[in-house]
Protein backbone atom coordinates (compact mmCIF):
# COMPACT_ATOMS: atom_id res chain seq x y z
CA UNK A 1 -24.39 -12.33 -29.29
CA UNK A 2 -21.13 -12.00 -30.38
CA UNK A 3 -21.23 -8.56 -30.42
CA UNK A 4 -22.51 -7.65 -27.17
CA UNK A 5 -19.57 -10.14 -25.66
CA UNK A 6 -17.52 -7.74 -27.16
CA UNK A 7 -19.47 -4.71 -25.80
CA UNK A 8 -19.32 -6.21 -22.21
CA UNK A 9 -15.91 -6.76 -22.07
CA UNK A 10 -14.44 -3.28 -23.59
CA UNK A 11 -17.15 -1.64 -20.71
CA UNK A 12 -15.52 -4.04 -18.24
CA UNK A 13 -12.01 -3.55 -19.41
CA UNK A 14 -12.87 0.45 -19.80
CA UNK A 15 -14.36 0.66 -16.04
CA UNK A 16 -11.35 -1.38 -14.99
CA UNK A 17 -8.86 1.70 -16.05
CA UNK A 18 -10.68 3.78 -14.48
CA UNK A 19 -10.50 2.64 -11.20
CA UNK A 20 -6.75 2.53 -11.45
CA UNK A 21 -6.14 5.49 -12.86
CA UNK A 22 -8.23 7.04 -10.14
CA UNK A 23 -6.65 5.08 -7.18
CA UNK A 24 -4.09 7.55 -6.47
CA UNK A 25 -0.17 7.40 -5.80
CA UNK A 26 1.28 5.15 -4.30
CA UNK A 27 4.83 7.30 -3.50
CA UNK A 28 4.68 7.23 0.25
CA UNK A 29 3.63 11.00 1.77
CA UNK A 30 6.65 10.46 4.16
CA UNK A 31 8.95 7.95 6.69
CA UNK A 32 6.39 6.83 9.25
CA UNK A 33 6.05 8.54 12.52
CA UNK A 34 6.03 7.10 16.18
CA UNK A 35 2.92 5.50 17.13
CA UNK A 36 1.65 5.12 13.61
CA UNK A 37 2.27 1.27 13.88
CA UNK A 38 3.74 1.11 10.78
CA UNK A 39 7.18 -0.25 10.36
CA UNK A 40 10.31 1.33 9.25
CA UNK A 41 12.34 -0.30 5.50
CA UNK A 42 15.21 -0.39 7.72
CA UNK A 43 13.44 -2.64 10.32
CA UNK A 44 11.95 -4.98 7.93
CA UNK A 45 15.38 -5.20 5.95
CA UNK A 46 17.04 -5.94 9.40
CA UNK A 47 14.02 -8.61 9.66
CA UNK A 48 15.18 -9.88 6.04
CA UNK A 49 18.42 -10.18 6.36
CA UNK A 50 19.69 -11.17 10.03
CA UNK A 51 16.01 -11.75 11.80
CA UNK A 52 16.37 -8.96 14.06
CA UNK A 53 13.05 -8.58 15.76
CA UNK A 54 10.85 -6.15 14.70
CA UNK A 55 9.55 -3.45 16.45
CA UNK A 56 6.72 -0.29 15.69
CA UNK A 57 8.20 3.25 16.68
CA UNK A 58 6.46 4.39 19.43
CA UNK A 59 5.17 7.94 19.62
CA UNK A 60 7.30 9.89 22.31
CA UNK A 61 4.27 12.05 23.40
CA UNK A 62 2.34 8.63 24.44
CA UNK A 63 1.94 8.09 27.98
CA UNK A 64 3.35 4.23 29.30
């Protein structure tokens, strides 16, 4: 019994690695663009730091 404990856990542990090596980067692919809805590290340091609301780029092709 003991054994197979031991067998479980190094699949579990093994499948566990996997799945985090395989994940992928996390380096960003670049700054976000307008309308992605995403915001920008300088808005949510200026959210941080001071409060200043934040707000999501919008895309300039968009129509309003």
């Amino acid at each position: 019994m003991k054994r197979l404990m031991t067998v479980a856990f190094g699949l579990m542990f093994t499948v566990g690695m996997i799945g985090m090596a395989v994940a992928g980067s996390l380096d960003s692919p670049g700054a976000p663009s307008g309308g992605s809805g995403m915001y920008t590290l300088q808005n949510l340091y200026d959210y941080l730091t001071s409060g200043t609301a934040l707000t999501v780029p919008r895309d300039s092709s968009a129509r309003r």
